[in-house]
N, C-alpha and C. Protein backbone atom coordinates (compact mmCIF):
# COMPACT_ATOMS: atom_id res chain seq x y z
N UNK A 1 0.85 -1.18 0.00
CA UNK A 1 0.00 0.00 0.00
C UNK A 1 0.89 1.24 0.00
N UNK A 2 0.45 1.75 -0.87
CA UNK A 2 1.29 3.23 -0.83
C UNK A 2 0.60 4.61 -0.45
N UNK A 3 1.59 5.00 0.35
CA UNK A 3 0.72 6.25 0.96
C UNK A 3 1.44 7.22 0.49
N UNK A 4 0.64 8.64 0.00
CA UNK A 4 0.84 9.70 -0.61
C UNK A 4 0.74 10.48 0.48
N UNK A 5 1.43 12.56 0.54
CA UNK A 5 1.57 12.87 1.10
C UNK A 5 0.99 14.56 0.70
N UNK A 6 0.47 15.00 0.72
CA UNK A 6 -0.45 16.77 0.34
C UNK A 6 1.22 17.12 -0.22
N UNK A 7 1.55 17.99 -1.67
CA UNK A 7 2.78 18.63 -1.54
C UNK A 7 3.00 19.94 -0.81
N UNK A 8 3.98 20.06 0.07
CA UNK A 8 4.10 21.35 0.51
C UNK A 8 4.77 22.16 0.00
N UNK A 9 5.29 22.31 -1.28
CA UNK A 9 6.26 23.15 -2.12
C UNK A 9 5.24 24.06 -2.54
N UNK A 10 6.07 25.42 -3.00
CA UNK A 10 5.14 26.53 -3.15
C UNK A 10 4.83 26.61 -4.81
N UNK A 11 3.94 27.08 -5.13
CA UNK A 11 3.59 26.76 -7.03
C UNK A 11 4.67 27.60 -7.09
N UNK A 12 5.02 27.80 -8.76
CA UNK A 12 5.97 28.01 -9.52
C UNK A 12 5.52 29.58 -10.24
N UNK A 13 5.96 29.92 -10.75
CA UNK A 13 5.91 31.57 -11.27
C UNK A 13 4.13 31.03 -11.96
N UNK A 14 4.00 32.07 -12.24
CA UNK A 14 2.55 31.96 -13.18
C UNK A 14 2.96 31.95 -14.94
N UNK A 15 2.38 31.26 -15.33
CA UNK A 15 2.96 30.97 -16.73
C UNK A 15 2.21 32.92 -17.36
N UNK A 16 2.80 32.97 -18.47
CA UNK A 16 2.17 34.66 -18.99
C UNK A 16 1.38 34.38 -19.16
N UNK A 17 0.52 34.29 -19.53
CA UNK A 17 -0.71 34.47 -19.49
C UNK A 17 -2.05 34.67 -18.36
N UNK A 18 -1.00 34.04 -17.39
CA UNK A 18 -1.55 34.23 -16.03
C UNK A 18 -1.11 35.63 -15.27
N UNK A 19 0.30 35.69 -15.55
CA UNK A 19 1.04 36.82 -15.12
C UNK A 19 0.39 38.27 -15.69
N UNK A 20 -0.22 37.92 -17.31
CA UNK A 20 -0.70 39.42 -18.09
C UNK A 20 -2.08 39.45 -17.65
N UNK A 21 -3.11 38.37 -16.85
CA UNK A 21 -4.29 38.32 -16.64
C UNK A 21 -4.10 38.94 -14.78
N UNK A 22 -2.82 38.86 -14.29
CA UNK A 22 -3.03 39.63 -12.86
C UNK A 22 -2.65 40.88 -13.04
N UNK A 23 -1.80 40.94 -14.24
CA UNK A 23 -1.10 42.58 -14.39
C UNK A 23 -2.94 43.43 -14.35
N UNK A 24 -3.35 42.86 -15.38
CA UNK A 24 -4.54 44.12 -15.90
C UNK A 24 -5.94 43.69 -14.65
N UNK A 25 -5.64 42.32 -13.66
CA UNK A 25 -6.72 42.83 -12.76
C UNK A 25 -6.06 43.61 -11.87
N UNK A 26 -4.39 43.64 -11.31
CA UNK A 26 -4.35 44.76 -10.38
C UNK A 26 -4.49 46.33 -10.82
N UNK A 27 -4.54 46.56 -12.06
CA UNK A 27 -4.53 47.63 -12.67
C UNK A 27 -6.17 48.03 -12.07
N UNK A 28 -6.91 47.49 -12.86
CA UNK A 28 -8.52 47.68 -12.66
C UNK A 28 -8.52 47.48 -10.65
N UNK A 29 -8.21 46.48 -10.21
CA UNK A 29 -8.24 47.23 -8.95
C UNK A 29 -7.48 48.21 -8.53
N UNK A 30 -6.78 48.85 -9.04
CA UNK A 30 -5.87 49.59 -8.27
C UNK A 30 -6.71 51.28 -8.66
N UNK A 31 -7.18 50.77 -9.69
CA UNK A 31 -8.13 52.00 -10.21
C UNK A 31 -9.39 52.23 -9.68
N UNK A 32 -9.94 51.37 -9.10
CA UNK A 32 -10.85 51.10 -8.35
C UNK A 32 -10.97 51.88 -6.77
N UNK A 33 -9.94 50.99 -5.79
CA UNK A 33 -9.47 51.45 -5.29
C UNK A 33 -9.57 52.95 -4.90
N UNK A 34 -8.63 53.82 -6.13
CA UNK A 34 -8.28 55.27 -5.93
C UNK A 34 -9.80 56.14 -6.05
N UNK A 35 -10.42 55.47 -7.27
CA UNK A 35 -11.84 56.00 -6.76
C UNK A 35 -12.40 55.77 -5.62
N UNK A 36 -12.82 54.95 -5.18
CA UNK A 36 -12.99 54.50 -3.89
C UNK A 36 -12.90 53.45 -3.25
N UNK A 37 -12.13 54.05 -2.07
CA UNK A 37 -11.44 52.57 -1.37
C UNK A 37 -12.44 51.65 -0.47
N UNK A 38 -11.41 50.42 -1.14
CA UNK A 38 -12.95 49.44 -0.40
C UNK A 38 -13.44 48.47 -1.70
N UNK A 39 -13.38 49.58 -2.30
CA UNK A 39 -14.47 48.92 -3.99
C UNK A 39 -13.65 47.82 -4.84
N UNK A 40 -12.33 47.30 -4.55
CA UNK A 40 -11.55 46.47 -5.06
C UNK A 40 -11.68 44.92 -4.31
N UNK A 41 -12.57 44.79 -3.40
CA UNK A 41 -12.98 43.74 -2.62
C UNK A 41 -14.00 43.24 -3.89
N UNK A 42 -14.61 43.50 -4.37
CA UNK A 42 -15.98 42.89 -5.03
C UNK A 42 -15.17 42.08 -5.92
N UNK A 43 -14.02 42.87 -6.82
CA UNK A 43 -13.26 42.38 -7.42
C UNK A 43 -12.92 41.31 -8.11
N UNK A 44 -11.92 41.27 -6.05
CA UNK A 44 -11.14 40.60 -6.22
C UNK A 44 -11.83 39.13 -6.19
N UNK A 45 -12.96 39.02 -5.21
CA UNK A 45 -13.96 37.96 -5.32
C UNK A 45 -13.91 37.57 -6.74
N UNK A 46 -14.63 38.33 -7.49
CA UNK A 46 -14.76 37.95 -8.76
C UNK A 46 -13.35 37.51 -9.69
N UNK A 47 -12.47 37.43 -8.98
CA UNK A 47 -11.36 36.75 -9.76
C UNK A 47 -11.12 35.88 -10.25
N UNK A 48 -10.50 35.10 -10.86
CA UNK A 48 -10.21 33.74 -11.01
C UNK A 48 -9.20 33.12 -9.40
N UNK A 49 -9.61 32.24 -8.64
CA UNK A 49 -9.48 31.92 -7.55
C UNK A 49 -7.87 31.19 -7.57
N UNK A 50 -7.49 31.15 -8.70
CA UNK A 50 -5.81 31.17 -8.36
C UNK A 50 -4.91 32.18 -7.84
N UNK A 51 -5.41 33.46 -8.67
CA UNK A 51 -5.06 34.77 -8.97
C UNK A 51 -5.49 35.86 -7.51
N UNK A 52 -6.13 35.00 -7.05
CA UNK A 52 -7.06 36.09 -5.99
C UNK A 52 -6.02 36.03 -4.70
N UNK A 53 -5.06 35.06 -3.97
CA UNK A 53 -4.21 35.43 -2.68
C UNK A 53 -2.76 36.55 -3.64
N UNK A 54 -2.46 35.99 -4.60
CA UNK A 54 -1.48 37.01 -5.07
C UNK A 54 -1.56 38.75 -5.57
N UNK A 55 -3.24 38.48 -5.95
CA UNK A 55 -3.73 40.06 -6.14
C UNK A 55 -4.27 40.57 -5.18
N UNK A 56 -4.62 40.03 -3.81
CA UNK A 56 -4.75 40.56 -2.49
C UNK A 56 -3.42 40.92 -1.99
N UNK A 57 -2.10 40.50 -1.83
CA UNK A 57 -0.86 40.72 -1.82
C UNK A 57 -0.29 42.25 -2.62
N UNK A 58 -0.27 41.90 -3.61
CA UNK A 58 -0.10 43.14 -4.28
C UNK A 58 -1.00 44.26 -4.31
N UNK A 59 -2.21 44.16 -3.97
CA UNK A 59 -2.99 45.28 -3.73
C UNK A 59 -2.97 45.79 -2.04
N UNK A 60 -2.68 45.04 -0.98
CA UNK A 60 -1.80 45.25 0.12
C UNK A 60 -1.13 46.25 0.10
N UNK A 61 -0.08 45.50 -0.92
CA UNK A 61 1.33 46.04 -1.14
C UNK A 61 1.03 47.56 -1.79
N UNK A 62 0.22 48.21 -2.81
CA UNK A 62 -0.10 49.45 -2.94
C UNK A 62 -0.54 50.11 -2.13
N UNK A 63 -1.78 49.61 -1.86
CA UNK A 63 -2.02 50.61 -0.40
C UNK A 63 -1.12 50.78 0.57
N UNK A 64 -0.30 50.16 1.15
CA UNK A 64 0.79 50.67 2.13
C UNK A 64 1.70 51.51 1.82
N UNK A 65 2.21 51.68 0.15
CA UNK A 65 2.78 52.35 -0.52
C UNK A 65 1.97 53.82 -0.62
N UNK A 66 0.47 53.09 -0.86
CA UNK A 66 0.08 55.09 -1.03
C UNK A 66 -0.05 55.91 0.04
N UNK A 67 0.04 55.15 1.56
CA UNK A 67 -0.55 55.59 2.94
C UNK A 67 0.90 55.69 3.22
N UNK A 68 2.35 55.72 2.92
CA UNK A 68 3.17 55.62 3.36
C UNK A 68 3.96 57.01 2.94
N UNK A 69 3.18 57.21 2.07
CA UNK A 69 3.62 59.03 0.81
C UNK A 69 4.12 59.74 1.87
N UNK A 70 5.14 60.40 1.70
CA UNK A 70 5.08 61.53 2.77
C UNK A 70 4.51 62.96 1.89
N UNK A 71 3.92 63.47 3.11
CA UNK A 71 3.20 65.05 2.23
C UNK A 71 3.62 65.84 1.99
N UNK A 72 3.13 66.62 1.47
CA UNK A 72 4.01 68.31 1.15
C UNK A 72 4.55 68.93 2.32
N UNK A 73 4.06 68.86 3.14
CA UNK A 73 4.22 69.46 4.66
C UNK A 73 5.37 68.83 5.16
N UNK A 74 5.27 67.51 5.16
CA UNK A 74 6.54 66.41 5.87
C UNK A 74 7.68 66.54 4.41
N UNK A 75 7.64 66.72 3.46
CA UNK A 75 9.01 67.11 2.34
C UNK A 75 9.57 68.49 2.79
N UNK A 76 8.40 69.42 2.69
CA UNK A 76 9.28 70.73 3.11
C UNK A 76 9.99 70.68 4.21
N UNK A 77 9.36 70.02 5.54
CA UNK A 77 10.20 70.04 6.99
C UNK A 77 11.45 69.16 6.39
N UNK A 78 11.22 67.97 5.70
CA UNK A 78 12.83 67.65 5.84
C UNK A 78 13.66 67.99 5.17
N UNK A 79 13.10 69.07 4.02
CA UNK A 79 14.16 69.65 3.05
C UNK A 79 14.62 70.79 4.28
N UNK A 80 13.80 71.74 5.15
CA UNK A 80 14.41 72.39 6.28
C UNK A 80 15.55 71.61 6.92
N UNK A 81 14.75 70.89 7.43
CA UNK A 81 16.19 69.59 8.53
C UNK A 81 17.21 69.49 7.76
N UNK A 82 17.20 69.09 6.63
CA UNK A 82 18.52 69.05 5.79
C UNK A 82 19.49 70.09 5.52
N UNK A 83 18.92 71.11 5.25
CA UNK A 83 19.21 72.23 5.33
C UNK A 83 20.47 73.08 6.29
N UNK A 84 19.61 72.75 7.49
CA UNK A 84 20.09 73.00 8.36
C UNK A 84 21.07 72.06 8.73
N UNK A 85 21.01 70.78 8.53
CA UNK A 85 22.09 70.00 8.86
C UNK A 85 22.96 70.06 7.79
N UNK A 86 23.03 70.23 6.89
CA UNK A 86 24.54 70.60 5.68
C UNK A 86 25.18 71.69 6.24
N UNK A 87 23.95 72.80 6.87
CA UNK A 87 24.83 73.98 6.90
C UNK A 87 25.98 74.13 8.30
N UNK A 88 24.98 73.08 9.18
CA UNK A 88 26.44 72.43 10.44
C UNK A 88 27.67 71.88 10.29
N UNK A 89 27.20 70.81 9.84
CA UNK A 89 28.21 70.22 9.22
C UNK A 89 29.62 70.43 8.30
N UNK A 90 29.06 71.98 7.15
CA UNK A 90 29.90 72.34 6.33
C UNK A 90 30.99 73.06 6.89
N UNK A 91 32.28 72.18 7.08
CA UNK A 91 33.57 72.84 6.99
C UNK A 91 33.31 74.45 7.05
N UNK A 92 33.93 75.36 7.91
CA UNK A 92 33.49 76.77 7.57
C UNK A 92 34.92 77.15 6.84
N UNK A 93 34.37 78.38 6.75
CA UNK A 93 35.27 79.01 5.09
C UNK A 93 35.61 80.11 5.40
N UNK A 94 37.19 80.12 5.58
CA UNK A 94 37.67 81.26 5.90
C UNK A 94 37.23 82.55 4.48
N UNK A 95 36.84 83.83 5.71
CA UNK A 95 36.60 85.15 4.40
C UNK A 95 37.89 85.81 4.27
């Protein structure tokens, strides 16, 4: 009697066609999304159920990217901080 065992190895890249069918659903969710967030859940349901833990991943992965932006407010302060720290730092210069 031979006994078999579930494989635990992880699948293999997605062949293209799979790869060009997640490119253009994270696109459409990601567009989704920016209109309004939240709205990329219906989606992703509607996916093809291979495609759906890797395009939850990558759509993760954007949103942490867009919530991670720093703002106009937080660029100007650290272009200040910088600023000010070159101008410590810089060797002074005899006049």
């Amino acid at each position: 009697m031979t006994s078999t065992t579930p494989s635990t190895t992880t699948p293999g890249p997605p062949d293209d066609a799979a790869a060009h069918g997640l490119a253009d659903l994270l696109e459409v969710c990601l567009r989704a999304e920016r209109a309004q967030p939240g709205s990329a859940a219906s989606l992703i349901r509607r996916a093809p159920e291979p495609l759906r833990p890797e395009l939850e991943h990558l759509l993760a992965l954007g949103r942490a990217l867009r919530d991670n932006r720093p703002t106009d407010a937080e660029r100007s302060n650290l272009s200040a901080v910088r600023a000010r720290l070159m101008a410590r730092t810089e060797p002074s210069r005899p006049e």
